[in-house]
PDB file of N, CA and C in Angstrom:
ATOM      1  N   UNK A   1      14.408   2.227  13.805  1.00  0.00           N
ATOM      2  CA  UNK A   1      13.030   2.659  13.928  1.00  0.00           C
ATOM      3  C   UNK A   1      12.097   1.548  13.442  1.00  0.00           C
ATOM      4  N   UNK A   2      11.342   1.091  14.180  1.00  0.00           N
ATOM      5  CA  UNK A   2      10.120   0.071  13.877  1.00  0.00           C
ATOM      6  C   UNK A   2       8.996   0.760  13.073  1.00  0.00           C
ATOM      7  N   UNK A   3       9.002  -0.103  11.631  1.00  0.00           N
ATOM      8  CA  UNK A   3       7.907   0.098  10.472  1.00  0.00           C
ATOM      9  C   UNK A   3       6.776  -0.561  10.877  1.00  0.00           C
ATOM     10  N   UNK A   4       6.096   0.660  10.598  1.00  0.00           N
ATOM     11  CA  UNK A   4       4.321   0.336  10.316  1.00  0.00           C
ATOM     12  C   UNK A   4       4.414  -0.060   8.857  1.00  0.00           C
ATOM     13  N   UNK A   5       3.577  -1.282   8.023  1.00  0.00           N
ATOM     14  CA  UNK A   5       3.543  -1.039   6.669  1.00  0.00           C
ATOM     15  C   UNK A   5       2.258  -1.931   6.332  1.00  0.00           C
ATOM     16  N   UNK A   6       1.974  -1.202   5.582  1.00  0.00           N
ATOM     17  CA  UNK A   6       0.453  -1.721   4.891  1.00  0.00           C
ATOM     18  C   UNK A   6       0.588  -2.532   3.356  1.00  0.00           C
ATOM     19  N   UNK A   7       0.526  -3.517   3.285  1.00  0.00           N
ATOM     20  CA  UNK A   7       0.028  -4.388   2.113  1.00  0.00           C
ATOM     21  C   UNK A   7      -0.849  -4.581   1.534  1.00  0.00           C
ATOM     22  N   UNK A   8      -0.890  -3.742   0.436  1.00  0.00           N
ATOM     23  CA  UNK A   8      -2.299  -3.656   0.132  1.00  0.00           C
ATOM     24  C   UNK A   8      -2.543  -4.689  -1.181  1.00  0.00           C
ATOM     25  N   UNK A   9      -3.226  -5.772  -0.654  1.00  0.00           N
ATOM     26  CA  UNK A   9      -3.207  -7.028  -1.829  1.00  0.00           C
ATOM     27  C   UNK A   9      -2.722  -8.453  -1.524  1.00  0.00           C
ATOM     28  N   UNK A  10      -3.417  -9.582  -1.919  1.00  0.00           N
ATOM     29  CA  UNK A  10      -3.565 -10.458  -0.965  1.00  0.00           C
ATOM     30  C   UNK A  10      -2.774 -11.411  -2.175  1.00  0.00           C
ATOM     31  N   UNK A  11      -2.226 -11.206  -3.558  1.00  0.00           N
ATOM     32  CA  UNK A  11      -2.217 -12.011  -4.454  1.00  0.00           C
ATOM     33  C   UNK A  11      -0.664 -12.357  -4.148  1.00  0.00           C
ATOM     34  N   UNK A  12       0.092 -12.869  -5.364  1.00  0.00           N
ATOM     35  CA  UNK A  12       1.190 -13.789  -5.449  1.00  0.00           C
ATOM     36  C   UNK A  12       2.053 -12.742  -5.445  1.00  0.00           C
ATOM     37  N   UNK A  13       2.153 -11.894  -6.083  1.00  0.00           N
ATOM     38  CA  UNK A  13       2.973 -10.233  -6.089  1.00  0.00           C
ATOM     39  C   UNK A  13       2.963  -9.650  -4.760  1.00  0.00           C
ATOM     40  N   UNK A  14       2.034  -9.252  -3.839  1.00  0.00           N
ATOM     41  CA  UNK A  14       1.848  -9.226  -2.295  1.00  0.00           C
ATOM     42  C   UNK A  14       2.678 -10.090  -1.483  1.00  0.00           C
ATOM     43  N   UNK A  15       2.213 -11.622  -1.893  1.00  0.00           N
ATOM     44  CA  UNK A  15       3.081 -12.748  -1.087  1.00  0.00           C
ATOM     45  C   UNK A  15       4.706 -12.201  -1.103  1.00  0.00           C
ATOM     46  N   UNK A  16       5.251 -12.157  -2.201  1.00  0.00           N
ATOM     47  CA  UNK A  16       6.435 -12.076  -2.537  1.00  0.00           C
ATOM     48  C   UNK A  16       7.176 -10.466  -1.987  1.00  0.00           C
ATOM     49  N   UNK A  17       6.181  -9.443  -1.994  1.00  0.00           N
ATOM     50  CA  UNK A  17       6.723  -8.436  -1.288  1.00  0.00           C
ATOM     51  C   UNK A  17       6.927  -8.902   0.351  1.00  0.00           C
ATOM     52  N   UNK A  18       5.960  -9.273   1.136  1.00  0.00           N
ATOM     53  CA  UNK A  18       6.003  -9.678   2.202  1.00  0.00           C
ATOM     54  C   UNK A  18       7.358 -10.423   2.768  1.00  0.00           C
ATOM     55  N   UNK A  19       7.199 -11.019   1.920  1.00  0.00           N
ATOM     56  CA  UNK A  19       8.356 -12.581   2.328  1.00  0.00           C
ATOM     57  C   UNK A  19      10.115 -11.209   1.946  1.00  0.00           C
ATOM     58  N   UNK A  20       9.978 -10.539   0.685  1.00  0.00           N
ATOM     59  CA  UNK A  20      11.200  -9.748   1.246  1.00  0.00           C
ATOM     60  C   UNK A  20      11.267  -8.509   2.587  1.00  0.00           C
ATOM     61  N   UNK A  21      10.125  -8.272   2.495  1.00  0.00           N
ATOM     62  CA  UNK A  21       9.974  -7.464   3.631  1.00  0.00           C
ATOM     63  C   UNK A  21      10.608  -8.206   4.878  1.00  0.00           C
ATOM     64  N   UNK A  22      10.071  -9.443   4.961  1.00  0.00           N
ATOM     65  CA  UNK A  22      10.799 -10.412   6.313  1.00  0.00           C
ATOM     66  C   UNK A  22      11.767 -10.363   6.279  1.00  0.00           C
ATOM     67  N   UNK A  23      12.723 -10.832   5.063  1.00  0.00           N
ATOM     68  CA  UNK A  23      14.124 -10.346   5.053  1.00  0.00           C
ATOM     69  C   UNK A  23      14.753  -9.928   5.542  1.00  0.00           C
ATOM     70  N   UNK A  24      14.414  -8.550   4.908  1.00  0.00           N
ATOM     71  CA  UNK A  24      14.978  -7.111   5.497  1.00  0.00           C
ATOM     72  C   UNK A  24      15.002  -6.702   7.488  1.00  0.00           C
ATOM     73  N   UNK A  25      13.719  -7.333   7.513  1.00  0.00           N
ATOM     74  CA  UNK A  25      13.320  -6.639   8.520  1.00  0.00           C
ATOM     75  C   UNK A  25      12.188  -7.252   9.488  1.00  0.00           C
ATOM     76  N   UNK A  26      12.640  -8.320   9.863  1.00  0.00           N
ATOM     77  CA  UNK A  26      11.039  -9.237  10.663  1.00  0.00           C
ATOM     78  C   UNK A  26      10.912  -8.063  11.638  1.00  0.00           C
ATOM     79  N   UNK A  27      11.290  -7.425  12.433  1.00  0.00           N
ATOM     80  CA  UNK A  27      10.319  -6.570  13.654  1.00  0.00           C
ATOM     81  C   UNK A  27       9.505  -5.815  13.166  1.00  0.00           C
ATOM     82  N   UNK A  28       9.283  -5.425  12.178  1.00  0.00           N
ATOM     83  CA  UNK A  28       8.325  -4.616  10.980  1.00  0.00           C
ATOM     84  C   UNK A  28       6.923  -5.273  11.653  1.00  0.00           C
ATOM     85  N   UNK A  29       6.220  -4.523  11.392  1.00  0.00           N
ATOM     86  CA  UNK A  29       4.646  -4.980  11.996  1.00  0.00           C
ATOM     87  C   UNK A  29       4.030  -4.616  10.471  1.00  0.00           C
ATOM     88  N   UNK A  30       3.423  -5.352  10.117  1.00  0.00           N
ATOM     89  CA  UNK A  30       2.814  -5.620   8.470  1.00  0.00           C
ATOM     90  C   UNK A  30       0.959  -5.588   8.756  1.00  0.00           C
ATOM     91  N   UNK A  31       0.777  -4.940   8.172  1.00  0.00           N
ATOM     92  CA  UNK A  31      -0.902  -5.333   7.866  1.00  0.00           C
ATOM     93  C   UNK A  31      -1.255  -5.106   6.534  1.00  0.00           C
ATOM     94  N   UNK A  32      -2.086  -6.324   5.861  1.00  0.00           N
ATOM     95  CA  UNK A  32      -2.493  -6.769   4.673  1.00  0.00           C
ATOM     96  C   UNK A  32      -3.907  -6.371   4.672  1.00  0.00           C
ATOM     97  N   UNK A  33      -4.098  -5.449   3.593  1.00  0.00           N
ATOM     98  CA  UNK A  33      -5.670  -5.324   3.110  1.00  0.00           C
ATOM     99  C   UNK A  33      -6.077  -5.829   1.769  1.00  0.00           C
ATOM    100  N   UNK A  34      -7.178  -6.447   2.356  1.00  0.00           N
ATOM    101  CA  UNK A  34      -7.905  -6.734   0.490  1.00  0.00           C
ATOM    102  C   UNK A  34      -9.282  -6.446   0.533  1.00  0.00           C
ATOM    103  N   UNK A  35      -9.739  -6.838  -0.618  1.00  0.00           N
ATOM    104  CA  UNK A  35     -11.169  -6.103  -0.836  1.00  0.00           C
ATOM    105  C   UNK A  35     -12.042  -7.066   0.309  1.00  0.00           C
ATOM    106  N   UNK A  36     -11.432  -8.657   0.412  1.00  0.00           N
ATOM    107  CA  UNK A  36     -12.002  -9.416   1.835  1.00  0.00           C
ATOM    108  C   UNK A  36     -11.204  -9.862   2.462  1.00  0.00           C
ATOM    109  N   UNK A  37     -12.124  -9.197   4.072  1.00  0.00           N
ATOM    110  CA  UNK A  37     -11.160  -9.452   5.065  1.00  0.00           C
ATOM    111  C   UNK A  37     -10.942 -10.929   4.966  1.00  0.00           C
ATOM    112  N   UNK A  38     -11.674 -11.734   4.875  1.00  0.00           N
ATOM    113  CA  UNK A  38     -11.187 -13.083   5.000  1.00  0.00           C
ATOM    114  C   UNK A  38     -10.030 -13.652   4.168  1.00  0.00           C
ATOM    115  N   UNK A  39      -9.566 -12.909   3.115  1.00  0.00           N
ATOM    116  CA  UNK A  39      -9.051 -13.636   2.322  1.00  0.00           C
ATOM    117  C   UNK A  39      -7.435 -12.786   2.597  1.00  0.00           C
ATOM    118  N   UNK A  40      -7.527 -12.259   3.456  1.00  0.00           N
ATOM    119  CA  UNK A  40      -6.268 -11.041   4.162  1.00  0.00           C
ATOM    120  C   UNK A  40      -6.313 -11.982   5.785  1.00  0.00           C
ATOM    121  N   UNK A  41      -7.268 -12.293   6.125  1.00  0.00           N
ATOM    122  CA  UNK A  41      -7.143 -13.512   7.555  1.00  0.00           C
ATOM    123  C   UNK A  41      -6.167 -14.843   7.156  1.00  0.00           C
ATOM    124  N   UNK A  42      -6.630 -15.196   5.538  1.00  0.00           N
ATOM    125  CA  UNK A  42      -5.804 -16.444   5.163  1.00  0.00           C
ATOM    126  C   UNK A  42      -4.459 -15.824   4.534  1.00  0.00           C
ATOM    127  N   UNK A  43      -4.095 -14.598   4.100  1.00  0.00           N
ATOM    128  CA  UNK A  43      -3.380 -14.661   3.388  1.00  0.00           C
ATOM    129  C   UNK A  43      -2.149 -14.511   4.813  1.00  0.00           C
ATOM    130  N   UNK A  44      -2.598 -13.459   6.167  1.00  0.00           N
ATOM    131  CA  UNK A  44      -1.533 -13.723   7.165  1.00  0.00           C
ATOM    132  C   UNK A  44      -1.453 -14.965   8.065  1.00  0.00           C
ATOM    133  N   UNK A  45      -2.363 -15.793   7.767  1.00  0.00           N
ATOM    134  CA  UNK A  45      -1.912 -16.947   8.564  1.00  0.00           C
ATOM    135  C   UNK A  45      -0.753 -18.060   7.861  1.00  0.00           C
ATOM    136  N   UNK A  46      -0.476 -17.675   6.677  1.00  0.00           N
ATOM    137  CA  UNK A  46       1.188 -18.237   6.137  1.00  0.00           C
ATOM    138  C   UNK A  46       1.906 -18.068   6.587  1.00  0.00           C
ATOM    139  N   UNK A  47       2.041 -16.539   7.384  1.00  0.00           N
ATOM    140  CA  UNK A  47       3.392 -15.885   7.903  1.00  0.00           C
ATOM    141  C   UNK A  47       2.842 -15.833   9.428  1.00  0.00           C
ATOM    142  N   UNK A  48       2.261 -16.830  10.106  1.00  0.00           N
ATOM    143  CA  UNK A  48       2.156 -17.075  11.673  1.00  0.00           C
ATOM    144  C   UNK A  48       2.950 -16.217  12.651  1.00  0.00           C
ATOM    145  N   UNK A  49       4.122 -16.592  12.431  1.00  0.00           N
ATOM    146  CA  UNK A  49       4.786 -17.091  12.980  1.00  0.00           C
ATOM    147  C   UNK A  49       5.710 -15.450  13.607  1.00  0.00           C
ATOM    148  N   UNK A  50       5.173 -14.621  12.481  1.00  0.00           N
ATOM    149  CA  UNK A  50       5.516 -12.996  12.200  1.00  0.00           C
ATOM    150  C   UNK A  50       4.129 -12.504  12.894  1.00  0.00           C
ATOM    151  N   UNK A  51       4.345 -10.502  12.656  1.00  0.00           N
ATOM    152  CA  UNK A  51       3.758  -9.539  13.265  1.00  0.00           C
ATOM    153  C   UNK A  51       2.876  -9.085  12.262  1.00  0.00           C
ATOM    154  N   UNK A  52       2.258  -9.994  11.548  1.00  0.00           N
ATOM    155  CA  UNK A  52       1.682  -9.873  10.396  1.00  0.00           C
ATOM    156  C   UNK A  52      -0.313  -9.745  10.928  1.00  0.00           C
ATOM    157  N   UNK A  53      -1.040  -8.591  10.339  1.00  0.00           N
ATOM    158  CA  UNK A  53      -2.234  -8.960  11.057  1.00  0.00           C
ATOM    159  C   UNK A  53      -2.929  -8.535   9.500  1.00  0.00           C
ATOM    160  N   UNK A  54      -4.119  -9.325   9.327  1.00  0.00           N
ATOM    161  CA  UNK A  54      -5.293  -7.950   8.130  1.00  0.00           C
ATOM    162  C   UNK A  54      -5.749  -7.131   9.057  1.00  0.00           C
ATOM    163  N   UNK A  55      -5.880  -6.262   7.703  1.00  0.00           N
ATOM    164  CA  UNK A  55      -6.285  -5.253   8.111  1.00  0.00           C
ATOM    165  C   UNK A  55      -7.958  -4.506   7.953  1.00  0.00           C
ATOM    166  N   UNK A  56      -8.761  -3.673   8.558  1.00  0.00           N
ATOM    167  CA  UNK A  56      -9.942  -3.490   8.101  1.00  0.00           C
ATOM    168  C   UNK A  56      -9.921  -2.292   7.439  1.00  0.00           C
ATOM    169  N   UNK A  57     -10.464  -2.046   6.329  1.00  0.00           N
ATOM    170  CA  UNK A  57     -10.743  -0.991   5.479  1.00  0.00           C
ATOM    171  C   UNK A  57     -11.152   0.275   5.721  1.00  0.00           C
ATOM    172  N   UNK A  58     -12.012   0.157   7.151  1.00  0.00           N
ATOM    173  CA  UNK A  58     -12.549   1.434   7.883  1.00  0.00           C
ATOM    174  C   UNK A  58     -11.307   1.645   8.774  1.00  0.00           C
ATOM    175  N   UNK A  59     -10.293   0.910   8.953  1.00  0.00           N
ATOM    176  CA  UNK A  59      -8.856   1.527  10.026  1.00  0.00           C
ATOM    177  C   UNK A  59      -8.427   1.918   9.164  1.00  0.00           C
ATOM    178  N   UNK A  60      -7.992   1.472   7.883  1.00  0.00           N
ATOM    179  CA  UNK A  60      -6.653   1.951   7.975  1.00  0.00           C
ATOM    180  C   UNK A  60      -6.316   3.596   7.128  1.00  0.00           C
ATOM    181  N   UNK A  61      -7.362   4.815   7.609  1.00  0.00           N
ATOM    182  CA  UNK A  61      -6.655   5.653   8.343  1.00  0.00           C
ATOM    183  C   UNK A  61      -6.773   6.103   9.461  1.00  0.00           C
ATOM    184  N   UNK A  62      -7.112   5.523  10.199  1.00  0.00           N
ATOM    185  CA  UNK A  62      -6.795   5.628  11.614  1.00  0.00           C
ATOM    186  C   UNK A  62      -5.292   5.514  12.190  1.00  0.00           C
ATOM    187  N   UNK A  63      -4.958   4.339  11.279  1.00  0.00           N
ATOM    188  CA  UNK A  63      -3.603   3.798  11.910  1.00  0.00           C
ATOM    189  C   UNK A  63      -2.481   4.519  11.129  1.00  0.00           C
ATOM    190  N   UNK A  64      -1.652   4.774  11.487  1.00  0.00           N
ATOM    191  CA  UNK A  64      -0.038   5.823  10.902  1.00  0.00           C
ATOM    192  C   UNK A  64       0.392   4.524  10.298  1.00  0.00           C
ATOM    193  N   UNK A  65       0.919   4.630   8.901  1.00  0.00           N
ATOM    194  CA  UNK A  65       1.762   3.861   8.510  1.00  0.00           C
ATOM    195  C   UNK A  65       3.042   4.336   8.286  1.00  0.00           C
ATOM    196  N   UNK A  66       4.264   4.070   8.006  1.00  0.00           N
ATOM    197  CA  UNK A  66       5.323   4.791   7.606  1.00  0.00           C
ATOM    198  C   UNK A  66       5.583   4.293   5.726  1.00  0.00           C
ATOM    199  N   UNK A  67       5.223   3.053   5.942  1.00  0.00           N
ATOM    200  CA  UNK A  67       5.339   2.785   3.952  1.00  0.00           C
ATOM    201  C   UNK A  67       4.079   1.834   4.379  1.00  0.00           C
ATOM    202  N   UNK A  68       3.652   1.861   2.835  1.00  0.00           N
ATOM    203  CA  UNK A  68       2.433   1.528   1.919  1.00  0.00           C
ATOM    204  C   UNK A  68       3.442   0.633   0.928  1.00  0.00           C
ATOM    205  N   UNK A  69       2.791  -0.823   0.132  1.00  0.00           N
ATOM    206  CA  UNK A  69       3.383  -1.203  -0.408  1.00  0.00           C
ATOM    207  C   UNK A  69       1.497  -1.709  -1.376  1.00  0.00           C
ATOM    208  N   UNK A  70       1.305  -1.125  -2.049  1.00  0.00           N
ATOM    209  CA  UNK A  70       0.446  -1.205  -3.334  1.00  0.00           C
ATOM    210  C   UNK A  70       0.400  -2.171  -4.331  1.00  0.00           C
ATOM    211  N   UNK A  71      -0.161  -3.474  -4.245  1.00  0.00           N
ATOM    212  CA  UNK A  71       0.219  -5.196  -4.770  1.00  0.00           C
ATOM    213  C   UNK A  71      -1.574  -5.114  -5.212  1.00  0.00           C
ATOM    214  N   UNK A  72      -2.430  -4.737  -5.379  1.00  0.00           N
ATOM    215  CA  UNK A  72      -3.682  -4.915  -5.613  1.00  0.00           C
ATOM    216  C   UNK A  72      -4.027  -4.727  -7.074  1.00  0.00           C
ATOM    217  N   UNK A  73      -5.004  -4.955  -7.925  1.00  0.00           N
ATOM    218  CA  UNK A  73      -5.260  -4.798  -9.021  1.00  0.00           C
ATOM    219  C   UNK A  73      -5.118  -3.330  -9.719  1.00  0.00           C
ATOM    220  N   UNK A  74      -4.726  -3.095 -10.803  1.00  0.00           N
ATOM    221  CA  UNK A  74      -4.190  -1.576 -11.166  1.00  0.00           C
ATOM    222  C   UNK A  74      -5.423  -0.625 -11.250  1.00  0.00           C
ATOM    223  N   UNK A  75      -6.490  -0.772 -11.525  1.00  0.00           N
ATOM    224  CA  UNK A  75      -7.656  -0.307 -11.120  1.00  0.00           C
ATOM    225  C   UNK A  75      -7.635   0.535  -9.988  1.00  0.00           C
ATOM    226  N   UNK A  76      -7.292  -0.090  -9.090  1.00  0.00           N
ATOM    227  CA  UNK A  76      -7.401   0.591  -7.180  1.00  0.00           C
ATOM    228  C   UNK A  76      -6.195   1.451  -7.372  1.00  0.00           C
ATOM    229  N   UNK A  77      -5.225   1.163  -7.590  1.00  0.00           N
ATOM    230  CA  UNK A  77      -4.088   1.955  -6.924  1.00  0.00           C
ATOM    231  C   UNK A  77      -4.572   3.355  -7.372  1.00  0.00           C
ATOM    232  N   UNK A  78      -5.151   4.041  -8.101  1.00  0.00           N
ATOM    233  CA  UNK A  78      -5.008   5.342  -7.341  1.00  0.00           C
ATOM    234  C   UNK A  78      -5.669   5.430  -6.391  1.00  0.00           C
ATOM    235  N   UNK A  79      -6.894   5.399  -6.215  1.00  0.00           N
ATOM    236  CA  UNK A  79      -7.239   5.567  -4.309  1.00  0.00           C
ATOM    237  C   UNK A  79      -6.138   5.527  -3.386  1.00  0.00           C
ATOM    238  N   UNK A  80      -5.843   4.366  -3.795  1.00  0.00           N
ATOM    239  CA  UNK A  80      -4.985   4.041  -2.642  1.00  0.00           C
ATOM    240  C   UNK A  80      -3.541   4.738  -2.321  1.00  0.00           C
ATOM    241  N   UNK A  81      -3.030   5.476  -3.720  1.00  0.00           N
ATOM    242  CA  UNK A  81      -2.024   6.221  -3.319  1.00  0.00           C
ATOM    243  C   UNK A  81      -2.585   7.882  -3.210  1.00  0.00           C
ATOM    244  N   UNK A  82      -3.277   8.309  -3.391  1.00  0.00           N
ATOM    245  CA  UNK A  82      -3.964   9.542  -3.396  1.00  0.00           C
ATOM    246  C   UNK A  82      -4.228   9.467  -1.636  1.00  0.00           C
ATOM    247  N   UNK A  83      -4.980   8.670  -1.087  1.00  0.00           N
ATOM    248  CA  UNK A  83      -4.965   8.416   0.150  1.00  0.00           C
ATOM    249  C   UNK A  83      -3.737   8.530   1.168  1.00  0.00           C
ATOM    250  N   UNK A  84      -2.662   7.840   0.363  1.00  0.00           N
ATOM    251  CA  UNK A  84      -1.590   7.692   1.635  1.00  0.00           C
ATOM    252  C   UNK A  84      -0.417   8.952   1.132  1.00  0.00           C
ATOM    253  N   UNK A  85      -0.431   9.119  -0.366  1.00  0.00           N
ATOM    254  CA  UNK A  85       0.606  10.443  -0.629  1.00  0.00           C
ATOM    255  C   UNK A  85       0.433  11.604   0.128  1.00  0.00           C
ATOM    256  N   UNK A  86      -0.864  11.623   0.515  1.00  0.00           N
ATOM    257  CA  UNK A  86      -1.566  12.918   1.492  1.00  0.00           C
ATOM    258  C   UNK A  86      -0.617  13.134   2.812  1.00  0.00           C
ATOM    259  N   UNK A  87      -0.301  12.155   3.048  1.00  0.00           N
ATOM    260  CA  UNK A  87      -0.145  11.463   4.415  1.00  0.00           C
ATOM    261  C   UNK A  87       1.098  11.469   4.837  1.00  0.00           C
ATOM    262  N   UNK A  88       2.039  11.849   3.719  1.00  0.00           N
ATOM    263  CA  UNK A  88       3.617  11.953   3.404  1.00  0.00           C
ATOM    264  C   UNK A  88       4.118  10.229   4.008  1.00  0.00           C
ATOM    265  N   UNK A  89       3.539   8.929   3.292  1.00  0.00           N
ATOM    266  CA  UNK A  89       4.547   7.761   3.627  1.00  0.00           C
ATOM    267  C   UNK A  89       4.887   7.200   2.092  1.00  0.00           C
ATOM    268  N   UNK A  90       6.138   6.345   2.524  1.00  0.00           N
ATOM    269  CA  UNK A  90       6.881   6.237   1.847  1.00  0.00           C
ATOM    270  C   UNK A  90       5.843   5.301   0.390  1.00  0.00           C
ATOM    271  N   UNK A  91       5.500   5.114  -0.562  1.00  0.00           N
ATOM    272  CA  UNK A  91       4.485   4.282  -1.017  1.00  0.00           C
ATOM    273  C   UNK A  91       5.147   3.667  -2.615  1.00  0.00           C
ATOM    274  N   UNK A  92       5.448   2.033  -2.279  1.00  0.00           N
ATOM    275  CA  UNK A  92       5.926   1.466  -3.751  1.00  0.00           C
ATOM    276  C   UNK A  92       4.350   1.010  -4.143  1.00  0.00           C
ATOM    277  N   UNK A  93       4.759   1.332  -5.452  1.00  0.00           N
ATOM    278  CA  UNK A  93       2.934   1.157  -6.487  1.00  0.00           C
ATOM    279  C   UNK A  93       3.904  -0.211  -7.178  1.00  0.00           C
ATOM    280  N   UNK A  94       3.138  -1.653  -6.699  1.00  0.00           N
ATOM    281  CA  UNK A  94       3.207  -2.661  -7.971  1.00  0.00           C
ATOM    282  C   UNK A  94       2.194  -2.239  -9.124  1.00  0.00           C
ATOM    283  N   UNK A  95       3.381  -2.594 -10.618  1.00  0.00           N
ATOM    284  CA  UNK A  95       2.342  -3.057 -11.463  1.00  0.00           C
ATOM    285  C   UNK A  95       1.926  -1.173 -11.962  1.00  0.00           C
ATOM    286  N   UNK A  96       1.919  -1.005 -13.557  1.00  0.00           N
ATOM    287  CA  UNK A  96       1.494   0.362 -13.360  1.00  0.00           C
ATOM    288  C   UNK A  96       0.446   0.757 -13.291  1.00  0.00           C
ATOM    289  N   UNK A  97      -0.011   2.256 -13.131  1.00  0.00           N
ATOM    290  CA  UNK A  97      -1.319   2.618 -13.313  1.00  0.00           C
ATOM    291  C   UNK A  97      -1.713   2.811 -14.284  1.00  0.00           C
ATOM    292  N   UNK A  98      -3.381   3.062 -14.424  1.00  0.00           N
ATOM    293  CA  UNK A  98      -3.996   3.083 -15.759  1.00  0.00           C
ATOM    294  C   UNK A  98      -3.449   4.388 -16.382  1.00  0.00           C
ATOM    295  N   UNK A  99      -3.366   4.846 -17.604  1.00  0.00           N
ATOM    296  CA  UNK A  99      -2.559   5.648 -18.423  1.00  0.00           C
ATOM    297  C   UNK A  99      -3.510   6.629 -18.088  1.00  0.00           C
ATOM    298  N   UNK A 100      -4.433   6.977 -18.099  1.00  0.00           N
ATOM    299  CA  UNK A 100      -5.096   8.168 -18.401  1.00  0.00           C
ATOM    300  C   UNK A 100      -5.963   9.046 -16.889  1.00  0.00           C
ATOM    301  N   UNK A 101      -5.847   7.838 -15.959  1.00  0.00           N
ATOM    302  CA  UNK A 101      -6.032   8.609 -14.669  1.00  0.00           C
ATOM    303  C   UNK A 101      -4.862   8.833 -13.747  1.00  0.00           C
ATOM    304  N   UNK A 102      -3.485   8.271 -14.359  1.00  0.00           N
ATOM    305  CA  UNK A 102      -2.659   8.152 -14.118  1.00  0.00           C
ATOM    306  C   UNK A 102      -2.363   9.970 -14.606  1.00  0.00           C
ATOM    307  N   UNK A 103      -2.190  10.550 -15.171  1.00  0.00           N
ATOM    308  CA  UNK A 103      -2.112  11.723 -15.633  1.00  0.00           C
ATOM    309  C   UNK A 103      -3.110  12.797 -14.724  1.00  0.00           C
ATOM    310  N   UNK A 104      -4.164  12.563 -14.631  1.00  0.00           N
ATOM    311  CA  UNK A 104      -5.175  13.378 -14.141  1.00  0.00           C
ATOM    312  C   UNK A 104      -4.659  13.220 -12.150  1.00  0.00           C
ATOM    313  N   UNK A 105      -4.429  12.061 -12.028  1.00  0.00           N
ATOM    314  CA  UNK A 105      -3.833  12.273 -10.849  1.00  0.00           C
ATOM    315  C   UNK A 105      -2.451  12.881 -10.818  1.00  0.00           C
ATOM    316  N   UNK A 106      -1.553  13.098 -11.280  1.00  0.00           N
ATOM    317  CA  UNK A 106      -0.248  13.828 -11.255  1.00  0.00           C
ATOM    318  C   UNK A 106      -0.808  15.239 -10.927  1.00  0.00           C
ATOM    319  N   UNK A 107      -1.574  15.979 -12.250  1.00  0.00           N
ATOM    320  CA  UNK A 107      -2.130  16.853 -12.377  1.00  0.00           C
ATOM    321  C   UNK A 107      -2.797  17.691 -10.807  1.00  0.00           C
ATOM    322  N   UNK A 108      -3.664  16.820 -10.659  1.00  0.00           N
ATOM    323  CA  UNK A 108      -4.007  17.465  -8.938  1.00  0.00           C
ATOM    324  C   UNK A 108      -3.026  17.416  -8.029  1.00  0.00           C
ATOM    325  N   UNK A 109      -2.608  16.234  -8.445  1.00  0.00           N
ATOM    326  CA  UNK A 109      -1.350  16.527  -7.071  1.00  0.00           C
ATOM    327  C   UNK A 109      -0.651  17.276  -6.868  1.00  0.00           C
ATOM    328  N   UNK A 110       0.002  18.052  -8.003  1.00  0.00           N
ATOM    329  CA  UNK A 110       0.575  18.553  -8.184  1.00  0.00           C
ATOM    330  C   UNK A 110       0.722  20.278  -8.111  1.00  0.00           C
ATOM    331  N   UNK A 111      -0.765  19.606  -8.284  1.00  0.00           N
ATOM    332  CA  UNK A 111      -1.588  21.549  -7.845  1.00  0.00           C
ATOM    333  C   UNK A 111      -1.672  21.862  -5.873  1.00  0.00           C
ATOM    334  N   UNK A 112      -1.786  20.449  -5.733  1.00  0.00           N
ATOM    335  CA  UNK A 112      -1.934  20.447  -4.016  1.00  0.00           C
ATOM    336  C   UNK A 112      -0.660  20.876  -3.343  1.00  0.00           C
ATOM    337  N   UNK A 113       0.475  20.499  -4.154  1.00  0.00           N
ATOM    338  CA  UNK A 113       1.737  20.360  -3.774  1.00  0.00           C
ATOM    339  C   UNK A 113       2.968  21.353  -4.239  1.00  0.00           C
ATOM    340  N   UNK A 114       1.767  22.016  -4.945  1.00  0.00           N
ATOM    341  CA  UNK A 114       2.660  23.411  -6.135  1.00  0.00           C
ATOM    342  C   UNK A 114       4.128  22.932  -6.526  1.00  0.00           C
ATOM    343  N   UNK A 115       3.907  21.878  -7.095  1.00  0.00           N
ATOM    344  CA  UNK A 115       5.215  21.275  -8.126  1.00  0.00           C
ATOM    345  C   UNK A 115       4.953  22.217  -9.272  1.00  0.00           C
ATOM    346  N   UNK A 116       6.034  22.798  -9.419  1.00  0.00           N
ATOM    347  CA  UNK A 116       6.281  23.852 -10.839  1.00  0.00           C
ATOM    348  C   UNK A 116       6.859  23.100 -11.998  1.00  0.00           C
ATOM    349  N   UNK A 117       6.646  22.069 -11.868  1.00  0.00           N
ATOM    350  CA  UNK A 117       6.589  21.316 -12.961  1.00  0.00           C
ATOM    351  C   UNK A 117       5.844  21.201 -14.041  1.00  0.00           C
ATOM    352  N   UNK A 118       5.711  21.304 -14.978  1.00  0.00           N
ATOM    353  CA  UNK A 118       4.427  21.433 -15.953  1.00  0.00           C
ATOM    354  C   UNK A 118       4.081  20.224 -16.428  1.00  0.00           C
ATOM    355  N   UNK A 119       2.954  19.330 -16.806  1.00  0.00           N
ATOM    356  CA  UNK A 119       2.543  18.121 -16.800  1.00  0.00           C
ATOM    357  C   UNK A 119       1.711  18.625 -18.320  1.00  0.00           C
ATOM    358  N   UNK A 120       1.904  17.989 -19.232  1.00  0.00           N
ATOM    359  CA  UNK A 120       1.315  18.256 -20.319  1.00  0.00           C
ATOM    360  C   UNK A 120      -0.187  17.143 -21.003  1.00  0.00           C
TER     361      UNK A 120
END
């Protein structure tokens, strides 16, 4: 099955997911978002040579991804997984989240998702 996957993050941690992603799997179609498009234009023109495109901020939910791979400053990642957990894809978070919205997001989710889990 051919992966949709979104990169979200243009830094050295991003680079390095990418490059195993090729690995695994060059027919993978990759799109890289960052806070500028331009700097997601330079970060896929390293990997030419691949199915690598940026991405724009107003697509990407438009577009189905199947995994999310979360490389951006720890700040963002919850948006960004609150966004795509909705969405049921597969989503690795680099790097952890902040401690205390990190909790408050479990919390809703969890209410959305009636995990009988208790979160204290």
């Amino acid at each position: 099955m051919k992966k949709n996957i979104l990169v979200i993050g243009t830094g050295s941690i991003a680079n390095r997911h990418v490059e195993n992603i090729l690995k695994i799997d060059k027919s993978s179609t990759i799109d890289v978002l960052s806070r500028d498009y331009h700097r997601s234009n330079i970060f896929c023109k390293k990997f030419k040579k691949y199915n690598i495109k940026p991405a724009k901020y107003y697509n990407i939910n438009s577009k189905v991804y199947t995994h999310v791979v979360v490389a951006s400053n720890t700040l963002s990642h919850n948006k960004y997984i609150q966004n795509f957990a909705n969405k049921k894809n597969y989503i690795y978070c680099e790097k952890p989240l902040p401690f205390d919205k990190y909790f408050n997001f479990l919390r809703s989710f969890s209410k959305k998702k009636k995990i009988k889990k208790k979160i204290k």
